[in-house]
N, C-alpha and C. Protein backbone atom coordinates (compact mmCIF):
# COMPACT_ATOMS: atom_id res chain seq x y z
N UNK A 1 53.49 -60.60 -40.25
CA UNK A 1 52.46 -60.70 -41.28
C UNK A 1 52.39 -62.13 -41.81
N UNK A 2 51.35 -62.58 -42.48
CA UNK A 2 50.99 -64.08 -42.85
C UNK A 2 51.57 -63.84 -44.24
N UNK A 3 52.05 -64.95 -44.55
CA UNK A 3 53.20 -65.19 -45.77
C UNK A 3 51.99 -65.31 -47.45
N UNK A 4 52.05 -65.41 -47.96
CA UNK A 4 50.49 -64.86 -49.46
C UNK A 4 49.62 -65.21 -49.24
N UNK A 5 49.39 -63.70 -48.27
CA UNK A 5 48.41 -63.59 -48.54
C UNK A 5 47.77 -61.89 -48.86
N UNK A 6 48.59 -61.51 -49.81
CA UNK A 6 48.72 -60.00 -50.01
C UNK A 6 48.43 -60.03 -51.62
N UNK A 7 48.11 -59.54 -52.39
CA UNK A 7 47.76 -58.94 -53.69
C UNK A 7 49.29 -58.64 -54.06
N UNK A 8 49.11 -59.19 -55.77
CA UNK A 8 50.41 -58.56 -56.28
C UNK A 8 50.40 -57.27 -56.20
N UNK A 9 51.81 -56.56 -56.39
CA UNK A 9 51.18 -55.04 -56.34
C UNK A 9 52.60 -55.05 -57.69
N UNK A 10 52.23 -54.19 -58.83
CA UNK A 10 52.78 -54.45 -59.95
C UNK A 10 53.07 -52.92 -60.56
N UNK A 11 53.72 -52.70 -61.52
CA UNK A 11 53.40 -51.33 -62.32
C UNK A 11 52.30 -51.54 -63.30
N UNK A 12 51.67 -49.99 -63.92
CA UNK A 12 50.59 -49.88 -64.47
C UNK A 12 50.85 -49.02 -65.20
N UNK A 13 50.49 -48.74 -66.60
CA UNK A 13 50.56 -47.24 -67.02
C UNK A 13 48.83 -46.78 -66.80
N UNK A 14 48.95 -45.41 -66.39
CA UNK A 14 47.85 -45.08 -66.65
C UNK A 14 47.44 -43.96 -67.83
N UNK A 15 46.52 -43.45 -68.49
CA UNK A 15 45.98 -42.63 -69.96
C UNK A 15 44.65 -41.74 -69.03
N UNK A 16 45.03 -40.60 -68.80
CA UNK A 16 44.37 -39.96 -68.95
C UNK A 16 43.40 -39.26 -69.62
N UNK A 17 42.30 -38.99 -69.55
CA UNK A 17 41.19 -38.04 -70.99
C UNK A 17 42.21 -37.55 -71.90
N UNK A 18 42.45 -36.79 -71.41
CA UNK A 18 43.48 -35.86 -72.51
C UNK A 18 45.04 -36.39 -73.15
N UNK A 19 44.90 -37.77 -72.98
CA UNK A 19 45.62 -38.55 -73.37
C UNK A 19 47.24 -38.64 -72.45
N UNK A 20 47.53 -38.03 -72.04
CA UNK A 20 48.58 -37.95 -71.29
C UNK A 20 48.69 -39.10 -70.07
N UNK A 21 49.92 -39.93 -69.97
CA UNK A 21 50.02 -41.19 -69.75
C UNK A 21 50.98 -41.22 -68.63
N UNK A 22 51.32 -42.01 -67.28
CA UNK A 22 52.20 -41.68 -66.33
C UNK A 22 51.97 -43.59 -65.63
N UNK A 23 53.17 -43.75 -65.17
CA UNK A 23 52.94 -45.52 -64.73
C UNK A 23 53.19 -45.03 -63.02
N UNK A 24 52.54 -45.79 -62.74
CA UNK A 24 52.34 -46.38 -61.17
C UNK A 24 52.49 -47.69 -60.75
N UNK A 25 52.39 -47.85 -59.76
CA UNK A 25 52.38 -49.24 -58.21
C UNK A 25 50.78 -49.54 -58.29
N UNK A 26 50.00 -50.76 -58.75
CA UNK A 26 48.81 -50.41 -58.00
C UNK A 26 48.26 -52.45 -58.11
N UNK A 27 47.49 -52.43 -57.48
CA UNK A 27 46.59 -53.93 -57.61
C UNK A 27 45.99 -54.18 -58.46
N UNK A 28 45.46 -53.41 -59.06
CA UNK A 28 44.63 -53.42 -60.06
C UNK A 28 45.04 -54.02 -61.63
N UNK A 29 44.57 -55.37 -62.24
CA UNK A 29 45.31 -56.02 -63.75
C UNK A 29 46.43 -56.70 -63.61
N UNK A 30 47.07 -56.88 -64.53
CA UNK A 30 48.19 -57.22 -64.47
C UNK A 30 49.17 -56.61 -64.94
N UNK A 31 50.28 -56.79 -64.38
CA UNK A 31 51.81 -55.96 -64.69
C UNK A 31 51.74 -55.92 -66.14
N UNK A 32 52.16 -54.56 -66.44
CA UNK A 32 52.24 -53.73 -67.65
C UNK A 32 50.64 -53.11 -68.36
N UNK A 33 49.67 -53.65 -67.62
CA UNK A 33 48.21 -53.24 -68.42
C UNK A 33 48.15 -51.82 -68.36
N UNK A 34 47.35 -51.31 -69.07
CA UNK A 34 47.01 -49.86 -69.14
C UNK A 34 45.62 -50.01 -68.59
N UNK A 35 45.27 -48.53 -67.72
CA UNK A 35 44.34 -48.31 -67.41
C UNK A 35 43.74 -46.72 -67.92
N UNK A 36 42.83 -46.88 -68.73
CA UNK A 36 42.34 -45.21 -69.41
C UNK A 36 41.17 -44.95 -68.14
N UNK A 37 41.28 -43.49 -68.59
CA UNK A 37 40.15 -43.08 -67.51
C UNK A 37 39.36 -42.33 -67.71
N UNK A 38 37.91 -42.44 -67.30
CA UNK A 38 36.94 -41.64 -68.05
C UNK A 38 36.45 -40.44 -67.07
N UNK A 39 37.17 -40.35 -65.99
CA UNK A 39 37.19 -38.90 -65.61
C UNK A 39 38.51 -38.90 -64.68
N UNK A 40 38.79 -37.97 -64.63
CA UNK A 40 40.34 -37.32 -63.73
C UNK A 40 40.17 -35.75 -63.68
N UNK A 41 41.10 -35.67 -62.76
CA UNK A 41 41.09 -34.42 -61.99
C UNK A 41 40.92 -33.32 -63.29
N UNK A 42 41.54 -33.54 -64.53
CA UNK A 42 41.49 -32.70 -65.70
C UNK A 42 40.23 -32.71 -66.18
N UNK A 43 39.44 -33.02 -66.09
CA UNK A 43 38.28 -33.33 -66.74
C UNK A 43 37.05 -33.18 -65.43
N UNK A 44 37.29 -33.27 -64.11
CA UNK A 44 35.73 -33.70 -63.82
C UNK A 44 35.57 -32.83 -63.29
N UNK A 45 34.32 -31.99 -62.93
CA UNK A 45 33.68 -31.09 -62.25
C UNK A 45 34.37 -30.32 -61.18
N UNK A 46 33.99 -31.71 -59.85
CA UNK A 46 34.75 -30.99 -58.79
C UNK A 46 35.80 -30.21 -58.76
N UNK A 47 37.01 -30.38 -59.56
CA UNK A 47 38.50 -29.78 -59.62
C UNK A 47 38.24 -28.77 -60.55
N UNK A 48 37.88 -29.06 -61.59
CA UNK A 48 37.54 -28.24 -62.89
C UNK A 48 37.14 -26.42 -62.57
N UNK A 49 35.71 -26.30 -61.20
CA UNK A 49 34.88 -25.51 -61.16
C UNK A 49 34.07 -25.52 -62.60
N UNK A 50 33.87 -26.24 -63.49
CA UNK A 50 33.04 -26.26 -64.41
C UNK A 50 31.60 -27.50 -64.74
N UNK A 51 30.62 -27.35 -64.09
CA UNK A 51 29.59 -27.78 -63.60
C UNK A 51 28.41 -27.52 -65.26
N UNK A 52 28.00 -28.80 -65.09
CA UNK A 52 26.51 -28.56 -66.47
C UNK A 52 25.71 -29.44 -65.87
N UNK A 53 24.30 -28.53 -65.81
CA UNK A 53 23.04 -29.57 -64.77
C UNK A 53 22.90 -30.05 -66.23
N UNK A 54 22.75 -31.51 -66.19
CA UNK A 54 21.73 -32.44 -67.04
C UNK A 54 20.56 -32.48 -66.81
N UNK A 55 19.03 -32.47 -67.49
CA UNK A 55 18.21 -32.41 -67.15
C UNK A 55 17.92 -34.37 -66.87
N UNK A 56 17.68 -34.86 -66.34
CA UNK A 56 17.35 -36.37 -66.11
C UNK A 56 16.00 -36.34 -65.93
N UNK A 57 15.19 -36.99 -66.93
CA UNK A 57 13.38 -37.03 -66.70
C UNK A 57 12.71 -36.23 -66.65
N UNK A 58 13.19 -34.70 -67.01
CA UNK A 58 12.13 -33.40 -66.70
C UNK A 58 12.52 -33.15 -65.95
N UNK A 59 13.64 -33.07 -64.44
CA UNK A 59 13.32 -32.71 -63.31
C UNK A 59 13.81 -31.43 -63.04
N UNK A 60 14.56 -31.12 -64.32
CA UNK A 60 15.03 -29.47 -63.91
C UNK A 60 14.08 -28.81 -64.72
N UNK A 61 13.75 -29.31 -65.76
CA UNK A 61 12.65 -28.42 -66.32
C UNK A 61 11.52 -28.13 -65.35
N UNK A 62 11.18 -29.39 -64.58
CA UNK A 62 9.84 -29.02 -63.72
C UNK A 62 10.27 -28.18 -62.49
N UNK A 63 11.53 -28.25 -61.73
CA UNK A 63 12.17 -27.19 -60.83
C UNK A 63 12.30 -26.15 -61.31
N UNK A 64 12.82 -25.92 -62.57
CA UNK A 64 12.91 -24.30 -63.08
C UNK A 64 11.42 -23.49 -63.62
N UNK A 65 10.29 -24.18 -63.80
CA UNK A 65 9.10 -23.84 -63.83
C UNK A 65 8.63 -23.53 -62.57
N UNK A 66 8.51 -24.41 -61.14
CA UNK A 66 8.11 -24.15 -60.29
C UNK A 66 8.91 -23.11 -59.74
N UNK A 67 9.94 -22.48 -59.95
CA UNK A 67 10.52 -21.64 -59.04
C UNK A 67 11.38 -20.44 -60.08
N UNK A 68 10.21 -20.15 -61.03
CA UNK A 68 10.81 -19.34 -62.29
C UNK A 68 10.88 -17.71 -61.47
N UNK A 69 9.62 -17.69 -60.72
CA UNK A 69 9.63 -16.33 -60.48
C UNK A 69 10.22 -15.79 -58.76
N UNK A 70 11.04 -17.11 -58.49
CA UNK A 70 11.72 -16.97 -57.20
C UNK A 70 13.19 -16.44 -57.25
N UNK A 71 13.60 -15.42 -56.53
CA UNK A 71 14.80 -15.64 -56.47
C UNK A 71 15.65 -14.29 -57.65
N UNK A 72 16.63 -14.53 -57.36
CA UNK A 72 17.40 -13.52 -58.50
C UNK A 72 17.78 -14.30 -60.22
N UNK A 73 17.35 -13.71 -60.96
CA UNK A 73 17.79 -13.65 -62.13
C UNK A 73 18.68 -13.79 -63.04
N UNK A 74 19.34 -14.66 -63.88
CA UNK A 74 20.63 -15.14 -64.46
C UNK A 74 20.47 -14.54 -65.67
């Protein structure tokens, strides 16, 4: 391997949403920085199974109008 030319690789603490905190190895800052996070496995959708459509610009309002009388019933 070629002599520096590699990224420090340092410890980190990291802060989870729910505040809960654990240190790692990573490239990212500098040794000792904290990194918070605004989604993790505790918190985001995919892992969660807990999903909320946002409407963005009308577009579910105008999908749930066009297709009110399709389909089964909630």
């Amino acid at each position: 391997m070629k002599a520096d030319i590699h990224p420090d690789y340092h410890d980190i603490k990291v802060v989870m949403t729910d505040g809960t905190e654990f240190t790692t190895r990573s490239t990212w800052g500098k040794a000792g920085d904290t990194m918070r996070l605004d989604i993790d496995p505790k918190s985001h959708p995919a892992w969660t199974g807990v999903h909320r459509l946002l409407d963005s610009g009308g577009q579910l309002a105008k999908f749930n109008k066009k297709f009110k009388d399709f389909g089964i019933k909630a």
